[in-house]
Protein backbone atom coordinates (compact mmCIF):
# COMPACT_ATOMS: atom_id res chain seq x y z
CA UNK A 1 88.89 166.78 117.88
CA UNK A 2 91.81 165.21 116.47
CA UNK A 3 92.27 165.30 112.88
CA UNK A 4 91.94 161.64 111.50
CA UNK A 5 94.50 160.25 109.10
CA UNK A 6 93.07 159.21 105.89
CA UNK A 7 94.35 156.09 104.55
CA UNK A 8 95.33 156.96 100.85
CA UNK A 9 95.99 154.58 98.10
CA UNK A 10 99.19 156.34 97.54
CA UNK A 11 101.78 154.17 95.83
CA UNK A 12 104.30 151.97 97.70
CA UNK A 13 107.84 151.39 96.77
CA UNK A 14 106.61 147.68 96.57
CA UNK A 15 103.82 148.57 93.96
CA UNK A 16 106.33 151.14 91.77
CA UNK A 17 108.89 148.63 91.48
CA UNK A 18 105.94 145.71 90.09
CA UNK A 19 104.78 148.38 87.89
CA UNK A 20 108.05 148.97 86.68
CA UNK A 21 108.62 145.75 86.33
CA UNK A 22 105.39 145.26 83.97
CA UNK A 23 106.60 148.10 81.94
CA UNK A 24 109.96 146.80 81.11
CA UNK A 25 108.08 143.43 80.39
CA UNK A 26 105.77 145.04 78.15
CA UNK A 27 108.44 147.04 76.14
CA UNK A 28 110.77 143.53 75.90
CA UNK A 29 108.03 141.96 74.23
CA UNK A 30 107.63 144.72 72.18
CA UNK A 31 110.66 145.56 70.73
CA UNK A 32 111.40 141.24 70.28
CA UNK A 33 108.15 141.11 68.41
CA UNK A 34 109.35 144.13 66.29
CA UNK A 35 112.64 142.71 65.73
CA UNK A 36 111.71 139.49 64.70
CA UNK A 37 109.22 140.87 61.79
CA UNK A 38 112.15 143.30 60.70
CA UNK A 39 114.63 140.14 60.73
CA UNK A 40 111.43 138.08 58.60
CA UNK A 41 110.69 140.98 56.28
CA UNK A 42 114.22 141.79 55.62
CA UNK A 43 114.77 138.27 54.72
CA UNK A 44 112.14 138.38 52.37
CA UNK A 45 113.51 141.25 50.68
CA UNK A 46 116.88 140.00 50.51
CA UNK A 47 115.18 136.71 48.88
CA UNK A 48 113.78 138.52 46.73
CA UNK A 49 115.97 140.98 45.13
CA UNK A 50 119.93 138.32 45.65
CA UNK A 51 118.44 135.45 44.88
CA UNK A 52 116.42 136.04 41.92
CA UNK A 53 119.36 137.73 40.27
CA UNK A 54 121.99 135.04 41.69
CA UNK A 55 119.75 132.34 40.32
CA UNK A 56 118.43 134.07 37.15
CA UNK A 57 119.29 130.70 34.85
CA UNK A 58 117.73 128.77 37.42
CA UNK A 59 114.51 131.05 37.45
CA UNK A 60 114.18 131.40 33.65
CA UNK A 61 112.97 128.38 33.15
CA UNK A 62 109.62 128.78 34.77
CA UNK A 63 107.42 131.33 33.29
CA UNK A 64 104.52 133.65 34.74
CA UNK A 65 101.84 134.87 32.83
CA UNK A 66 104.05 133.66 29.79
CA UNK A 67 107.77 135.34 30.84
CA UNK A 68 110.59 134.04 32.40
CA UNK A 69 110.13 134.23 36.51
CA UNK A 70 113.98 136.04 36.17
CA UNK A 71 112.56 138.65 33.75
CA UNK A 72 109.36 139.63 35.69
CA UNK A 73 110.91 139.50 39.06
CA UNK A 74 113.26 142.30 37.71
CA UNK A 75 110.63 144.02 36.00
CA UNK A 76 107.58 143.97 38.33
CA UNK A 77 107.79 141.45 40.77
CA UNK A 78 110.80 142.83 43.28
CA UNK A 79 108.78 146.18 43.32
CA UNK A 80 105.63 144.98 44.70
CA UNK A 81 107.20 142.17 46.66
CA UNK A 82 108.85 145.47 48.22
CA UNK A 83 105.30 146.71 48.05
CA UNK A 84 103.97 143.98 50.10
CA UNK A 85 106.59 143.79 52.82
CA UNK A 86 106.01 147.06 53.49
CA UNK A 87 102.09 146.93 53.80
CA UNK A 88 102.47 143.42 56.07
CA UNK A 89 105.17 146.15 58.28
CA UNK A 90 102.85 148.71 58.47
CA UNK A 91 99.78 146.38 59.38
CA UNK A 92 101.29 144.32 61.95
CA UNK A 93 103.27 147.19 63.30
CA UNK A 94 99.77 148.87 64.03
CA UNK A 95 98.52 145.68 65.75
CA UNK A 96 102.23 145.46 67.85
CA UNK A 97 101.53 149.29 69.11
CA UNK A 98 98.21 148.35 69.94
CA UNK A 99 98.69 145.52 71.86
CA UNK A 100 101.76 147.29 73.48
CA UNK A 101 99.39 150.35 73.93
CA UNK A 102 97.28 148.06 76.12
CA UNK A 103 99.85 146.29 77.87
CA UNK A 104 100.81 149.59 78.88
CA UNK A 105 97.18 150.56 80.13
CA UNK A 106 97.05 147.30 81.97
CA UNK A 107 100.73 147.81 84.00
CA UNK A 108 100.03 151.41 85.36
């Protein structure tokens, strides 16, 4: 009896080359999604700790919680802006992986 050839769903070139082709999408979106928040964020920081000091006069003339926005930016408020940025990194950097994570699942 002749030995019958099983029909396999081994992988084509044409089907490696589409998943490949998912996977280099995936990690493009990735890495322009993690770019851009680094660009924001970095931005912010730069905002943050230049400008306040290169318009201190400007700044000192409206107060929080009774100071001078110059003083408490250099006291207080550049350290947890700093602070912040990095938990709003950290948080959607967690949801970027994920979703990447999955878009990874999906392409394989």
């Amino acid at each position: 009896m002749p030995a019958e050839s099983v029909s396999s769903p081994e992988s084509t070139p044409e089907r490696d080359l589409e998943r490949q082709r998912r996977l280099v999408a995936a990690r493009a979106v990735h890495w322009h999604r993690t770019r851009r928040l680094t660009f924001l964020l970095l931005a912010l920081w730069l905002a943050t700790g230049f400008c306040t000091v290169y318009f201190a006069r400007e700044l000192a003339g409206i107060t929080v919680f009774g100071w001078p926005l110059s003083f408490y930016m250099a006291a207080q408020g550049a350290a947890l802006v700093c602070l912040a940025i990095i938990g709003v990194y950290a948080w959607c950097m967690r949801r970027f992986d994920r979703a990447h994570a999955r878009a990874l699942k999906d392409a394989t």
